[in-house]
Protein backbone atom coordinates (compact mmCIF):
# COMPACT_ATOMS: atom_id res chain seq x y z
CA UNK A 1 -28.30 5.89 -42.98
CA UNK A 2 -24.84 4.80 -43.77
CA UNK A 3 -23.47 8.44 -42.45
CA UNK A 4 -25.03 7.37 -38.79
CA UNK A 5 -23.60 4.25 -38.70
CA UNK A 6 -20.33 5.43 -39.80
CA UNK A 7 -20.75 8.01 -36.92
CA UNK A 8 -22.17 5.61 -34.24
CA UNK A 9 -19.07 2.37 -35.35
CA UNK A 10 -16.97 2.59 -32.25
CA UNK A 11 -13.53 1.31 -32.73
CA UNK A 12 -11.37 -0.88 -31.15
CA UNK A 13 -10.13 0.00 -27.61
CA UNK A 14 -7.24 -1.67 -26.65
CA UNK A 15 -5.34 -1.74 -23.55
CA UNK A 16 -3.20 1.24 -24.49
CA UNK A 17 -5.93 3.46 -25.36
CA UNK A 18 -7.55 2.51 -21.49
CA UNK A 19 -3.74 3.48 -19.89
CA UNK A 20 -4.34 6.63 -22.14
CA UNK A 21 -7.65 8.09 -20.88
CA UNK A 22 -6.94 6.84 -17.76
CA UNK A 23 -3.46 8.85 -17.31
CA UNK A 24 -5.14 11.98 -18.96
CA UNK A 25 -8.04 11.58 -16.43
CA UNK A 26 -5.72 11.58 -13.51
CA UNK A 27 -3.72 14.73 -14.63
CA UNK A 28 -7.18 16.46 -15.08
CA UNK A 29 -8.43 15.49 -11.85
CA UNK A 30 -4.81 16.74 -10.11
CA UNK A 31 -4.98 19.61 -12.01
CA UNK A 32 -8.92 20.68 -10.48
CA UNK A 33 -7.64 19.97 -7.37
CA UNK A 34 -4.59 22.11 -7.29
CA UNK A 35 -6.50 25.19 -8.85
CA UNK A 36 -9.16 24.46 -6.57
CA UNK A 37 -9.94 27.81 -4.08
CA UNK A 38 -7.86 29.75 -5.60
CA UNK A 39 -7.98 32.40 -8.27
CA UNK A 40 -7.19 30.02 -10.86
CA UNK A 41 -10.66 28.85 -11.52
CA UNK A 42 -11.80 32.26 -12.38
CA UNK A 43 -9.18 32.56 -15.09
CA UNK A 44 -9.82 29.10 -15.51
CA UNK A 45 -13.88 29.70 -16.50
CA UNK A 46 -12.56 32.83 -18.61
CA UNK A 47 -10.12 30.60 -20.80
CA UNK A 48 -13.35 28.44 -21.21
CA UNK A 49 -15.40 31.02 -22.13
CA UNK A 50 -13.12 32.74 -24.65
CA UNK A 51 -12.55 29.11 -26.21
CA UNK A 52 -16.33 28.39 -26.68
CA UNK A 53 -16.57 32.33 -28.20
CA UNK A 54 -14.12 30.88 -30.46
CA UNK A 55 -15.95 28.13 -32.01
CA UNK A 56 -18.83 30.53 -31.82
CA UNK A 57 -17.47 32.48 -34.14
CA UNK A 58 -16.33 29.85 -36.39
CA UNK A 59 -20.07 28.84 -36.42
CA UNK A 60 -21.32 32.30 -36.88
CA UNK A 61 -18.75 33.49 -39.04
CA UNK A 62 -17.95 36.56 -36.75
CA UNK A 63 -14.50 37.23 -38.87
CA UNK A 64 -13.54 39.95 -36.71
CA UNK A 65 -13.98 38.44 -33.22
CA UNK A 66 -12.66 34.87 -34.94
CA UNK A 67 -8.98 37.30 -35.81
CA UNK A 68 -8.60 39.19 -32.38
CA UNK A 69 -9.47 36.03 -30.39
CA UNK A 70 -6.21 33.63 -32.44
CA UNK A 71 -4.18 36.63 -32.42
CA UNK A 72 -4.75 36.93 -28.37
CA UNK A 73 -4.18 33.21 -28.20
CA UNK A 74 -0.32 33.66 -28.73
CA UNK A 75 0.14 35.99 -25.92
CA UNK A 76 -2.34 33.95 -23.69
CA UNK A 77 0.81 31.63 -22.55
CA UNK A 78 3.05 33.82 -21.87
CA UNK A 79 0.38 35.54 -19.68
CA UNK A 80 0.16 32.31 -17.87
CA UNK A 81 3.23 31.78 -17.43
CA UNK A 82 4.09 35.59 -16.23
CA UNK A 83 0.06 36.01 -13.92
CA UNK A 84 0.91 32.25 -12.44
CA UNK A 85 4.36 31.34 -11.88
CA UNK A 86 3.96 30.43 -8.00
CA UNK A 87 0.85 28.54 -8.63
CA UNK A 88 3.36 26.64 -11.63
CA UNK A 89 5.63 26.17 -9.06
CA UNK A 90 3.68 24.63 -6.48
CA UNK A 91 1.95 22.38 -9.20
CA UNK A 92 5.61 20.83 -9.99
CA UNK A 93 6.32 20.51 -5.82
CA UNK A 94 3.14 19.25 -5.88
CA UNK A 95 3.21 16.40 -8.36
CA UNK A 96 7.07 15.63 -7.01
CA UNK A 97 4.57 15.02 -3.39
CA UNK A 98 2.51 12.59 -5.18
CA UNK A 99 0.99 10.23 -2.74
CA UNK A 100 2.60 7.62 -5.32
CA UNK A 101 6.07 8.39 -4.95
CA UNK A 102 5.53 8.62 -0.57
CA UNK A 103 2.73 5.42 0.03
CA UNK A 104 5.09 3.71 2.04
CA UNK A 105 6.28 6.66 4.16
CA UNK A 106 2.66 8.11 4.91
CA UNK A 107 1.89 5.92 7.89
CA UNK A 108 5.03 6.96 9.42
CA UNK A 109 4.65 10.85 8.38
CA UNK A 110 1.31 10.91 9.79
CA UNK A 111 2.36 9.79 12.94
CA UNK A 112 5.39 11.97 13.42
CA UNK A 113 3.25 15.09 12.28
CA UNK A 114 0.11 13.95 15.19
CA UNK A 115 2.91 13.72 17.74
CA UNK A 116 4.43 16.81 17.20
CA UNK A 117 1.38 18.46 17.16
CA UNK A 118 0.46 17.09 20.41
CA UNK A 119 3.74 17.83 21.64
CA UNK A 120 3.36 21.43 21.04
CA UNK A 121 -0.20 21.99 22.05
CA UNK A 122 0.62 20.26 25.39
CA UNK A 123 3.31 22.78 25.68
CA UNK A 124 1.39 25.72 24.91
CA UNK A 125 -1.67 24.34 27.12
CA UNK A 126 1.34 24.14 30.05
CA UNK A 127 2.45 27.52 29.42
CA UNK A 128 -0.91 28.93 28.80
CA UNK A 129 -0.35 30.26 25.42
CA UNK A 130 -3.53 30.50 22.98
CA UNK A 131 -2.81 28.87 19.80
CA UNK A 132 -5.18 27.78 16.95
CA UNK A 133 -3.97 25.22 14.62
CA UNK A 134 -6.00 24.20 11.28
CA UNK A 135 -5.25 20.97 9.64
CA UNK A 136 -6.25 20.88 5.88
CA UNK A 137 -8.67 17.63 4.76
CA UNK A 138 -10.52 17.27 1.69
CA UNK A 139 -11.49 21.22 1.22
CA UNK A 140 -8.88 23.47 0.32
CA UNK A 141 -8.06 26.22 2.49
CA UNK A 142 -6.39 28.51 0.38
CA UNK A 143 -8.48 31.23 0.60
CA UNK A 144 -7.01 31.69 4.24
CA UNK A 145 -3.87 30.60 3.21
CA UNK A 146 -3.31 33.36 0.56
CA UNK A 147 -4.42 36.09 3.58
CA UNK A 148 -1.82 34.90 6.33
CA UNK A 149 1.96 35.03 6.12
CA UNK A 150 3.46 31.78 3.90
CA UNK A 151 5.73 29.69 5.36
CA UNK A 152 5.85 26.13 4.08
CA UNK A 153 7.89 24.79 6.55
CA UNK A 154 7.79 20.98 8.31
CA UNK A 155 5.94 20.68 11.05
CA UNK A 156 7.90 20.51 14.40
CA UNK A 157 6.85 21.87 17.84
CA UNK A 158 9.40 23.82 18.26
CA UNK A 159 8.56 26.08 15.69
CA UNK A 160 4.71 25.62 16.73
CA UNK A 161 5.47 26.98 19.76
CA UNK A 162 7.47 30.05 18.50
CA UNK A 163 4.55 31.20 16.17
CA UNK A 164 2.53 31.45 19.22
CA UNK A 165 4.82 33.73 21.52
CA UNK A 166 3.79 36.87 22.28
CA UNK A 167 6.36 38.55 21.25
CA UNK A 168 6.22 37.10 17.55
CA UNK A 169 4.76 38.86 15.11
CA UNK A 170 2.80 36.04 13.88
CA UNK A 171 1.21 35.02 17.18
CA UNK A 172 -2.21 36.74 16.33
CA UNK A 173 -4.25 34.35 13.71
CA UNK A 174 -3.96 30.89 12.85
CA UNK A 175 -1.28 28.42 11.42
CA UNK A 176 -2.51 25.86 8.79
CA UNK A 177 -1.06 22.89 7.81
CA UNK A 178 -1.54 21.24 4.67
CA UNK A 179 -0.52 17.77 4.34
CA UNK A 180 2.60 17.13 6.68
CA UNK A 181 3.77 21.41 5.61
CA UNK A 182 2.78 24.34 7.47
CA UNK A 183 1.71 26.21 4.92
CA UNK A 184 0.78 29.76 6.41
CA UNK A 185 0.58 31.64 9.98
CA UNK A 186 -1.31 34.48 10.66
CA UNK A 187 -4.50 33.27 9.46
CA UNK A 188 -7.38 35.22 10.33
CA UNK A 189 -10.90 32.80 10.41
CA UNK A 190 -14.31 33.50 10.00
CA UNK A 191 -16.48 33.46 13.41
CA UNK A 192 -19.08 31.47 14.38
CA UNK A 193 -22.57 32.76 14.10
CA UNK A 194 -24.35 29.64 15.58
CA UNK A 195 -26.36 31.57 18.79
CA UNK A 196 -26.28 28.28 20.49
CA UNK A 197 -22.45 28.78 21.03
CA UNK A 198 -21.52 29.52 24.68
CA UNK A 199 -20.93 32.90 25.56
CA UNK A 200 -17.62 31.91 27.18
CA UNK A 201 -16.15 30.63 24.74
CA UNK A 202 -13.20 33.29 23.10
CA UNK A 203 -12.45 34.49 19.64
CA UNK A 204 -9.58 32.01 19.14
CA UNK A 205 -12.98 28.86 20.07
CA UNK A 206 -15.56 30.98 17.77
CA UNK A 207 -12.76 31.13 14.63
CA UNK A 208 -12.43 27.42 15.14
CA UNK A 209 -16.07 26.96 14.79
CA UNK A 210 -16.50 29.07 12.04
CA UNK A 211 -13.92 27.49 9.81
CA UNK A 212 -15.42 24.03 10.40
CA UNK A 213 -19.01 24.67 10.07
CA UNK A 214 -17.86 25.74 6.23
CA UNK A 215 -15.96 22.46 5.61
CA UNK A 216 -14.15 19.22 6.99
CA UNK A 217 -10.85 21.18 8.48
CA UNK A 218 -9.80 20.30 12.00
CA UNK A 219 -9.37 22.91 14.22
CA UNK A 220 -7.01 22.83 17.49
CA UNK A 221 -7.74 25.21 20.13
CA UNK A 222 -5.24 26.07 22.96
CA UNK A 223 -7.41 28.22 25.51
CA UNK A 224 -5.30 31.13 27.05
CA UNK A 225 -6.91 31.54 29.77
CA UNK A 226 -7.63 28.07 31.14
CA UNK A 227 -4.74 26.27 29.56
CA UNK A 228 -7.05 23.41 27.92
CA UNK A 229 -6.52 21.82 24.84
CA UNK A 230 -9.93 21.35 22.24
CA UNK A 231 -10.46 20.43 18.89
CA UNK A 232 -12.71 21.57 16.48
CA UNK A 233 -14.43 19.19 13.76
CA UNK A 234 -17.91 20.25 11.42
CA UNK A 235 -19.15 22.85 14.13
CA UNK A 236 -18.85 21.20 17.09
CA UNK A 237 -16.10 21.42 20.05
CA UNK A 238 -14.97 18.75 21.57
CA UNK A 239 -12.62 20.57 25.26
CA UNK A 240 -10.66 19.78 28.08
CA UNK A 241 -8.52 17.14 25.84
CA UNK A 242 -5.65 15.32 27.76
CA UNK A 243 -2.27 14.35 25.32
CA UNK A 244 -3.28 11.33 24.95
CA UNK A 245 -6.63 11.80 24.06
CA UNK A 246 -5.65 14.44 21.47
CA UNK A 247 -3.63 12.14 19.88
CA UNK A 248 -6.48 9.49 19.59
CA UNK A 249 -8.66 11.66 18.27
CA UNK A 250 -6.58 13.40 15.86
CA UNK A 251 -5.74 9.49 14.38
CA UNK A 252 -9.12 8.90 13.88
CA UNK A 253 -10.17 11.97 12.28
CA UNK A 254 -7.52 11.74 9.84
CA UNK A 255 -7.31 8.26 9.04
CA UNK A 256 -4.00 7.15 9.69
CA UNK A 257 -4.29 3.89 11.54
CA UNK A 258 -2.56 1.41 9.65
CA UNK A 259 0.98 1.60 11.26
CA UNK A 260 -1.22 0.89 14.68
CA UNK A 261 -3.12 -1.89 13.23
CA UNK A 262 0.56 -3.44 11.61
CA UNK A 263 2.22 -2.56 15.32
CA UNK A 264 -0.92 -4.31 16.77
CA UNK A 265 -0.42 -7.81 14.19
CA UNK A 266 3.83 -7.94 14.63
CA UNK A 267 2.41 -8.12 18.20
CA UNK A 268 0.12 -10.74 18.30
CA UNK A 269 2.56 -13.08 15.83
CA UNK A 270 5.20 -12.44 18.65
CA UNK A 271 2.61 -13.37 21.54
CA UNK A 272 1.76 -16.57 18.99
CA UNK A 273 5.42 -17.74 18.20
């Protein structure tokens, strides 16, 4: 029995060794979530299939399969490297993002990127232009993304209200915006299929729909023909939004209250002193 307990002695774990597995676990975790919807988690399963067919081998003592699968392993990198260098890319933009390195500007990004979103959807509503605008939560949209026209650009009405012109090419389909980026126009959306939807609602109300009866996006919906503003949240439609009421709802559903909540406190100390 000594070979179990040598097997079940756990040694020390000091502070170091926590820091460790706890900086390895993060990187993991980023690293799911940036390969997450995209064609990296097929490649992704494949790697982990070829690995266990590895030590399959070993076990089995498949000497052939064993040679061609370590002499394939040298070329696997460069593969990588060659099938994946914009997904490398935005993995480094990515991790220079980290929510680490911008905590204390996120309140005040957050509330520049609600306002000029309102901004521009009041515009378009005034000018009765149909727009669709898709902001990106906790379920990755890149599935869309990768079909629409890339832009990763910052998010200012101005160029909102461009995209939705007429005469611009990229009017027809829906912008996304991930984080405080828009990351694609041109997006074309799955429709609704719910029969309970009202048969006046248009394509541009059905797409919104559709996207968030599949996950948590938000979904803002300029109406051409009427000139109202709605918003779109896990399959339900919420029309005939004012500016402000837009911009209400949009801080709630994404979270961002504590520069309110620190504006409301500086006021009350003032009131008190």
């Amino acid at each position: 029995m000594n070979w179990l307990a040598t097997i079940l002695k756990r040694p020390d774990i000091g502070w170091a060794d926590a820091l460790d597995i706890a900086i390895v676990s993060f990187l993991l975790y980023e690293l799911l979530l940036l390969i997450r919807g995209t064609r990296a988690v097929q490649m992704a399963l494949s790697g982990g299939f070829l690995l266990m067919l590895y030590f399959l081998s070993q076990w089995l003592q498949l000497e052939t399969v064993n040679w061609v699968i370590r002499n394939l392993a040298a070329y696997v990198v460069f593969a990588i490297i060659v099938l994946f260098q914009a997904d490398i890319r935005r993995a480094l933009a990515h991790f220079g993002r980290a929510p680490f390195f911008r905590y204390f500007e996120r309140a005040e990004h957050a509330d520049e990127t609600i306002e000029e979103l309102v901004t521009a959807a009041t515009n378009l509503a005034a000018r009765r232009t149909g727009a669709i605008i898709v902001l990106e939560r906790q379920i990755g949209l890149r599935n869309y993304i990768e079909g629409g026209i890339p832009l990763d650009a910052m998010i200012t009405y101005d160029l909102l209200s461009s995209i939705f012109q007429q005469a611009s090419p990229l009017h027809d389909g829906a912008v996304i915006i991930q984080g405080d980026r828009i990351a694609a126009a041109a997006c074309f959306l799955p429709l609704s299929v719910n029969p309970r939807v009202s048969r006046d609602l248009g394509t541009r109300h059905r797409a919104a729909l559709g996207l968030t009866e599949e996950n948590d996006a938000i979904a803002i919906v300029v109406s051409e023909e009427r000139g109202a503003i709605s918003i779109a949240t896990a399959g339900t439609l919420e029309r005939d939004l004012s500016a402000d009421a837009l911009r209400n709802r949009l801080a709630s559903l994404l979270g961002h209250r504590r520069r309110r909540i620190r504006r409301r406190v500086e006021e009350a100390r003032s009131s008190l002193a």
